[in-house]
N, C-alpha and C. Protein backbone atom coordinates (compact mmCIF):
# COMPACT_ATOMS: atom_id res chain seq x y z
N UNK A 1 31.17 -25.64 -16.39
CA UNK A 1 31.83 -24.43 -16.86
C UNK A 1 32.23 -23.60 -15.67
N UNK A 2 33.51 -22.86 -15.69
CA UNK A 2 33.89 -21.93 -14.43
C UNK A 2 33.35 -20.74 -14.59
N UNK A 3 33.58 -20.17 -13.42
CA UNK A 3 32.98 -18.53 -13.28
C UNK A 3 34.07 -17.71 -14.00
N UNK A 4 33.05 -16.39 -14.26
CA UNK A 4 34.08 -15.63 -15.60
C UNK A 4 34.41 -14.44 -13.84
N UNK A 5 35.52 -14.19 -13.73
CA UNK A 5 35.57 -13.00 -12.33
C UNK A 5 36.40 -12.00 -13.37
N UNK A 6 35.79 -10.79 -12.84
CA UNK A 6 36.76 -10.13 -13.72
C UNK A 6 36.97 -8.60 -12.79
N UNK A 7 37.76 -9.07 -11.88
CA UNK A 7 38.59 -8.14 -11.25
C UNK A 7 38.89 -6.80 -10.87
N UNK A 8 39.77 -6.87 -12.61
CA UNK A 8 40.31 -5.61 -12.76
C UNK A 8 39.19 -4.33 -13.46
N UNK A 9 37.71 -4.81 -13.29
CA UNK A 9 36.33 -3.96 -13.44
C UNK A 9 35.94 -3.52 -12.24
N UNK A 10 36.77 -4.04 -10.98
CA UNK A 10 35.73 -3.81 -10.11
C UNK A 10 37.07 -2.76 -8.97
N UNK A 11 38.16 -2.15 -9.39
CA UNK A 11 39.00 -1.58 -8.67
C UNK A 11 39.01 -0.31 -9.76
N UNK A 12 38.11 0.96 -10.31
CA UNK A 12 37.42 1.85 -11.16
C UNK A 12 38.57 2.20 -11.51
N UNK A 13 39.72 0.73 -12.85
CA UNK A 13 40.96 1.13 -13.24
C UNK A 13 40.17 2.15 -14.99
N UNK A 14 40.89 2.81 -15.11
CA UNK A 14 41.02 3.55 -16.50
C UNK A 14 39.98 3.00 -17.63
N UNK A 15 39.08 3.69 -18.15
CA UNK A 15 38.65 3.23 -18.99
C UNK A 15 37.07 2.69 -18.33
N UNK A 16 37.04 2.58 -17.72
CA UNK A 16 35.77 1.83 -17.35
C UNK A 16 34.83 3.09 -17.03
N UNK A 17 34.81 4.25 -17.42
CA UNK A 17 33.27 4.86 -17.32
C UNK A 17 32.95 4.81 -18.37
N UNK A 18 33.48 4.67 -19.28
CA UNK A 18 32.97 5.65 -20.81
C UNK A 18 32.15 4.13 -20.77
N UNK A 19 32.16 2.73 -20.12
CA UNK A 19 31.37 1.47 -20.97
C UNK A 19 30.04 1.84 -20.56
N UNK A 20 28.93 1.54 -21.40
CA UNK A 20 27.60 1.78 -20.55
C UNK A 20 27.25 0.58 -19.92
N UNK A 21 26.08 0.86 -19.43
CA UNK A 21 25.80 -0.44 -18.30
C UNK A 21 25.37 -1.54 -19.29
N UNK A 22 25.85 -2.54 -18.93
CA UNK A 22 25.50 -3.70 -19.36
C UNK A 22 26.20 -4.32 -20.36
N UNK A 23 27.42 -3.28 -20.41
CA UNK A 23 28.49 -3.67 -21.47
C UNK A 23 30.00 -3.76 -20.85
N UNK A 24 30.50 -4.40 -21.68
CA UNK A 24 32.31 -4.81 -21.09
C UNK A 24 32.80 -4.05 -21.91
N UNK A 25 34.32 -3.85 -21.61
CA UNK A 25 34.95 -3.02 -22.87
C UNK A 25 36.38 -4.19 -22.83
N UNK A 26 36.61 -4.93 -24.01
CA UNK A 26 37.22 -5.90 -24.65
C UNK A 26 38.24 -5.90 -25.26
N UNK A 27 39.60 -6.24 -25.90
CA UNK A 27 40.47 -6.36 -26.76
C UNK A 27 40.24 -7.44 -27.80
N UNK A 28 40.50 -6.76 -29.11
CA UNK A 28 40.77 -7.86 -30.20
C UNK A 28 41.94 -7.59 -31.08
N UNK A 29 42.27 -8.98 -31.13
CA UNK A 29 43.56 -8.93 -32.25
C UNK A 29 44.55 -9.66 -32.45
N UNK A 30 44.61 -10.87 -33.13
CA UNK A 30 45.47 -11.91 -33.38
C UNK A 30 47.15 -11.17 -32.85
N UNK A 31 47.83 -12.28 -33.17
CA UNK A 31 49.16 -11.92 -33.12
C UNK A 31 49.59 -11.36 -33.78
N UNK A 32 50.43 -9.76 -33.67
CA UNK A 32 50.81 -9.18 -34.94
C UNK A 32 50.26 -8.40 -35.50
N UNK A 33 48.65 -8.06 -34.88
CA UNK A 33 48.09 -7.72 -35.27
C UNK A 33 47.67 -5.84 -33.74
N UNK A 34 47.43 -5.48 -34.24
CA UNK A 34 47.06 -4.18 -33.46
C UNK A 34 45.86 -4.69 -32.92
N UNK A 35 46.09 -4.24 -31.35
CA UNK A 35 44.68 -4.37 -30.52
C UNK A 35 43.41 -3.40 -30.85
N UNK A 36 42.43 -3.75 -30.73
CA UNK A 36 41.31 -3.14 -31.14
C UNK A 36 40.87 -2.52 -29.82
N UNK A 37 39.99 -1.83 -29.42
CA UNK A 37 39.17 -1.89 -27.84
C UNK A 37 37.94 -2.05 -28.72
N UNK A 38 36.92 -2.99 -28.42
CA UNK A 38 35.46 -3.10 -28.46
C UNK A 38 34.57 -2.81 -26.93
N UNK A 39 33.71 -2.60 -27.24
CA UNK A 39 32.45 -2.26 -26.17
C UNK A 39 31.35 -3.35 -26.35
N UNK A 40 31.18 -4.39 -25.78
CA UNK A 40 30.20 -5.70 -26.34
C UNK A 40 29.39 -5.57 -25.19
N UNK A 41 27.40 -5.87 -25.56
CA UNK A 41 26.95 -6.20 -24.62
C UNK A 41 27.32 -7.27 -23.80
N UNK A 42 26.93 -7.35 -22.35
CA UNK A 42 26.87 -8.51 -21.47
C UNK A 42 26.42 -9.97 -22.08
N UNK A 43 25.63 -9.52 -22.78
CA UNK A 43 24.53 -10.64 -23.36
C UNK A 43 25.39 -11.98 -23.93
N UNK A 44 26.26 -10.94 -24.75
CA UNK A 44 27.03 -11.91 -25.82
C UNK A 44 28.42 -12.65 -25.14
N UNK A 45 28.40 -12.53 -23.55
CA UNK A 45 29.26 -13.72 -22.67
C UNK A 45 28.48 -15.10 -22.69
N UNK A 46 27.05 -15.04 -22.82
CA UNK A 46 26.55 -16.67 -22.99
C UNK A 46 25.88 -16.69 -24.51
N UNK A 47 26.64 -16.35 -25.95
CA UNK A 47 26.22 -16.68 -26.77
C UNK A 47 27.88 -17.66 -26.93
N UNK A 48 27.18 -18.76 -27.53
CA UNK A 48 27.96 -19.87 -28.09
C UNK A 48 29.18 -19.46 -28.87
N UNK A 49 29.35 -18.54 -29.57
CA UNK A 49 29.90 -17.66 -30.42
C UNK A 49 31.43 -17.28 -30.13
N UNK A 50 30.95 -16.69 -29.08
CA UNK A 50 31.38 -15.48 -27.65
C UNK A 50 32.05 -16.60 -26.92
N UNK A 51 31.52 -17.92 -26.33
CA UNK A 51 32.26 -18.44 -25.18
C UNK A 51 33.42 -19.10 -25.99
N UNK A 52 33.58 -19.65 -27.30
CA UNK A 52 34.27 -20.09 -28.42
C UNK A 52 35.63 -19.07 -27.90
N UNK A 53 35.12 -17.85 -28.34
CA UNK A 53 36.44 -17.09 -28.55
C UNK A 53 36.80 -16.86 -27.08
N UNK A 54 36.25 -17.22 -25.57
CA UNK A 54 36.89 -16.99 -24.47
C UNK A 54 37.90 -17.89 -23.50
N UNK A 55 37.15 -19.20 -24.83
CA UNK A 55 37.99 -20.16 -24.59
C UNK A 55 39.40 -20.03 -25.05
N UNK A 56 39.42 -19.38 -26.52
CA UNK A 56 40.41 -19.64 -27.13
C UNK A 56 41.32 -18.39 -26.21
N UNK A 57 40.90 -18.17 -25.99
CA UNK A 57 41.94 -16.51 -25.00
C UNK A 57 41.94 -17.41 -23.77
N UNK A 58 41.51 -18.19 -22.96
CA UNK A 58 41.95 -18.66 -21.94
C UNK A 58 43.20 -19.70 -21.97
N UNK A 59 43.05 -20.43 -23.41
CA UNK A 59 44.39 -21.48 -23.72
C UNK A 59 45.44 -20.37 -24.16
N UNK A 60 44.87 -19.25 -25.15
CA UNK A 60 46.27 -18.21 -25.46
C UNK A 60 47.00 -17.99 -23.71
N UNK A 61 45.87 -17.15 -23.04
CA UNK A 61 46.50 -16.18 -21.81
C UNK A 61 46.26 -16.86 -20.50
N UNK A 62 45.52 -17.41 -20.22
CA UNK A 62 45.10 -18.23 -19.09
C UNK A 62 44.55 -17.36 -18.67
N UNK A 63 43.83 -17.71 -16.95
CA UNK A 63 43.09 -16.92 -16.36
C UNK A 63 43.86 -15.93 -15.33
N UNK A 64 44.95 -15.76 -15.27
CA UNK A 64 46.15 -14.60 -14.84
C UNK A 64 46.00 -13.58 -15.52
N UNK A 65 45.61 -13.43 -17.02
CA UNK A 65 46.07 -12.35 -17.63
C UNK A 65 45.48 -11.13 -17.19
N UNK A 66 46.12 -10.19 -17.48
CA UNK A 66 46.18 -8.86 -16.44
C UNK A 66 45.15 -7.66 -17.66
N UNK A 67 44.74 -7.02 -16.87
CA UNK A 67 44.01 -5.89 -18.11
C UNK A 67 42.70 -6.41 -18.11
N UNK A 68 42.16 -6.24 -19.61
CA UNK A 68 40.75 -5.92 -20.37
C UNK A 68 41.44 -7.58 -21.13
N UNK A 69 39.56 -8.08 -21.14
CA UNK A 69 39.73 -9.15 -21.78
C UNK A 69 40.21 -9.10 -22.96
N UNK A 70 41.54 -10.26 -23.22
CA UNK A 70 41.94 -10.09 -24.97
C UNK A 70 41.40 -11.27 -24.99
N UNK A 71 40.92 -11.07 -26.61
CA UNK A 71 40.44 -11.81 -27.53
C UNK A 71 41.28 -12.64 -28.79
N UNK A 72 42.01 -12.99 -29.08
CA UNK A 72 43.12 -13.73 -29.70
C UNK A 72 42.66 -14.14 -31.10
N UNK A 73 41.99 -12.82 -32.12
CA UNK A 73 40.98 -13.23 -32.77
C UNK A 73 41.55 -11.85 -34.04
N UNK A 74 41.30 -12.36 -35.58
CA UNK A 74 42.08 -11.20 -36.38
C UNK A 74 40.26 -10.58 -35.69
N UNK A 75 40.79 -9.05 -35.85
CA UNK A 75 39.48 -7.96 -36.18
C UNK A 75 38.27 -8.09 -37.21
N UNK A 76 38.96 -7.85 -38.08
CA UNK A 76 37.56 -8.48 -39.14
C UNK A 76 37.07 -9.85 -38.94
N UNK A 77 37.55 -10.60 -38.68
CA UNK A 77 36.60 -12.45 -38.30
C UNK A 77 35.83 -11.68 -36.85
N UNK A 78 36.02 -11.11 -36.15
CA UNK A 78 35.79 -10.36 -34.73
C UNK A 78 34.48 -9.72 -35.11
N UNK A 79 34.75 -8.73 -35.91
CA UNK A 79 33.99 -8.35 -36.47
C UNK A 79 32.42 -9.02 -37.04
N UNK A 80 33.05 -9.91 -38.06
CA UNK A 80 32.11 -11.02 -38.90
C UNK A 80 31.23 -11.79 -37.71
N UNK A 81 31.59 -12.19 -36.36
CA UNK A 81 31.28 -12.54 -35.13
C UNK A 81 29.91 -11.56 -34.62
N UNK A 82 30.45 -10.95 -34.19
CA UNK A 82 29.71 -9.31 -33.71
C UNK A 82 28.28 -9.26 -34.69
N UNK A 83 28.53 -9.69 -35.91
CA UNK A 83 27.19 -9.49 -36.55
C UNK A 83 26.06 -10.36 -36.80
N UNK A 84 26.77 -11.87 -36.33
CA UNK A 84 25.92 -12.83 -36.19
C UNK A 84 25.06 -13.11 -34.95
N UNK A 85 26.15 -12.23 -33.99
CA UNK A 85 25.55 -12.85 -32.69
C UNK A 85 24.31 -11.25 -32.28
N UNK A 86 24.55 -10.21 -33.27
CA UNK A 86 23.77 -9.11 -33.16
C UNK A 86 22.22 -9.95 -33.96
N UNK A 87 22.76 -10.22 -35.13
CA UNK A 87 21.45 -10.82 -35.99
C UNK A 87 20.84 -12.00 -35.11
N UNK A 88 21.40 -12.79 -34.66
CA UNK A 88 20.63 -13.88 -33.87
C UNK A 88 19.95 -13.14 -32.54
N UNK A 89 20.59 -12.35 -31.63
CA UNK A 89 19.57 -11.64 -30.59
C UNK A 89 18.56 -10.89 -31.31
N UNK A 90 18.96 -10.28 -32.65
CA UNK A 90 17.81 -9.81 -32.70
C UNK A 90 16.72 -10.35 -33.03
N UNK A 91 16.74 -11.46 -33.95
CA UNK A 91 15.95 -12.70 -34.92
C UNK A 91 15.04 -12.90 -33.43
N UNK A 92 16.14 -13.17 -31.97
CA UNK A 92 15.10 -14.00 -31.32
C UNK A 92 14.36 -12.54 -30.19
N UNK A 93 14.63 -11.38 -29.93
CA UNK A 93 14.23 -10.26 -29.79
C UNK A 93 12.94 -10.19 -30.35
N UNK A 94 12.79 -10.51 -31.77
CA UNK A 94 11.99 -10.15 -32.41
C UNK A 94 10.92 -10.69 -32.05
N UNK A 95 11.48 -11.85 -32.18
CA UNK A 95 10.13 -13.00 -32.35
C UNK A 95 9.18 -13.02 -30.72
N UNK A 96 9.99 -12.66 -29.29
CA UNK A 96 9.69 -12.59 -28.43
C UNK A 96 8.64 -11.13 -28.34
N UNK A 97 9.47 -9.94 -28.82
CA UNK A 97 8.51 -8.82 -29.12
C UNK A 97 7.10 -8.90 -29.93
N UNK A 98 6.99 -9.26 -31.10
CA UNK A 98 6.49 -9.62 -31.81
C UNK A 98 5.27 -10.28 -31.41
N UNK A 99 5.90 -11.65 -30.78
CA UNK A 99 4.49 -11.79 -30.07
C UNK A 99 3.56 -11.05 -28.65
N UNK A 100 4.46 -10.26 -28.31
CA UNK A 100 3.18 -9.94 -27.21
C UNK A 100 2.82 -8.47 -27.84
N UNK A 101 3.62 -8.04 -28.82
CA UNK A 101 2.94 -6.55 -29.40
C UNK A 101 3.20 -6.72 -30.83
N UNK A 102 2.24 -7.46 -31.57
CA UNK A 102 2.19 -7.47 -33.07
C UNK A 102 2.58 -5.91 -33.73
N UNK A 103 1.91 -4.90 -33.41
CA UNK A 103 2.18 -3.74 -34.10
C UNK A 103 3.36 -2.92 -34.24
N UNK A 104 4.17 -3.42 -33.04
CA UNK A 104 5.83 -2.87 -32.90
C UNK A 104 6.59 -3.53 -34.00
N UNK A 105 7.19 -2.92 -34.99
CA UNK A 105 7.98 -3.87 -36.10
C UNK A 105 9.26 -3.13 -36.56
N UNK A 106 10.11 -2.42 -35.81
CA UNK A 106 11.35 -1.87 -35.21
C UNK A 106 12.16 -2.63 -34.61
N UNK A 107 13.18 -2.11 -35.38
CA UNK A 107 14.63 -2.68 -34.29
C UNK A 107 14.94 -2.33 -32.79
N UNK A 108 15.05 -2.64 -32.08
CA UNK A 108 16.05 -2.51 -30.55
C UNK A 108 17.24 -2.88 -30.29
N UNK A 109 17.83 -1.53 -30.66
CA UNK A 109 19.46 -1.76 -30.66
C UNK A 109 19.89 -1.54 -29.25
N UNK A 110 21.11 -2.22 -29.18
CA UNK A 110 21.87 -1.99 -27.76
C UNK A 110 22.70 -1.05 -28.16
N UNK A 111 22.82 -0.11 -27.18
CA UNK A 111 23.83 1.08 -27.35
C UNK A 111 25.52 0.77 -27.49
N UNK A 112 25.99 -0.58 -27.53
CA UNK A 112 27.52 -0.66 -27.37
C UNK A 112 28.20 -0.88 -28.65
N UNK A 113 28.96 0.06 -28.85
CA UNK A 113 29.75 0.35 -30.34
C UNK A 113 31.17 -0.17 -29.69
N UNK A 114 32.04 -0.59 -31.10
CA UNK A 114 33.17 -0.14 -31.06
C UNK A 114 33.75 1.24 -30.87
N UNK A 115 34.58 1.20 -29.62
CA UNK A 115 35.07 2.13 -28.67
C UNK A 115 36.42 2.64 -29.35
C-alpha cells in the first residue's frame, strides 16, 4: 500500500484550525451532488471502510488532486459509513477498556463532528 502525503495540511491553507488534533477535515459527495465538509478522526484512515472509499477517490481524482480530500461518495451512504466505523471503534474501545477497568461502562467519544 502507498503513503497517504497530504500536503496541502501542512502549508496552514484555510480551514485547517477549526480541525482538532487528530482529525482531518474531508469532502463528500457523489457527482451532482453538493460537497459536504466532514471532520473524521485520524483513526478511521486504517479502518477497512475508510481505505475502500480512498481508493475509490484515488481512481475518481488521482493523487494530483488539489484541496481537502474528496470522497466520491452520496452523503447519506457517507454517512451510513461514519456509523459503522464509529460502532466498531467503539465495540473494540470497549472491550479493551473494559478489561483493564471493569467499573468504567461509558462511552468515549471523539470530539470530530460534521463541520
Amino acid at each position: 500500500m502507498g503513503h497517504l502525503h497530504l500536503p496541502h495540511l501542512m502549508n496552514g491553507g484555510g480551514g485547517v484550525k477549526d480541525v482538532p488534533k487528530g482529525c482531518l477535515a474531508i469532502k463528500v459527495g457523489h457527482e451532482g451532488e453538493e460537497k459536504q465538509r466532514f471532520v473524521v478522526p485520524v483513526v478511521y484512515f486504517n479502518h477497512r471502510l475508510f481505505l475502500q472509499l480512498l481508493k475509490e477517490a484515488e481512481e475518481e481524482y488521482g493523487f494530483e488532486h488539489k484541496g481537502a480530500i474528496t470522497l466520491p461518495c452520496y452523503v447519506h451512504d457517507f454517512i451510513n459509513i461514519q456509523v459503522m466505523i464509529d460502532k466498531e471503534n467503539h465495540q473494540t474501545s470497549f472491550a479493551q477498556n473494559h478489561h483493564h477497568h471493569p467499573h468504567h461502562n461509558h462511552l468515549h467519544l471523539v470530539g470530530c463532528f460534521k463541520a
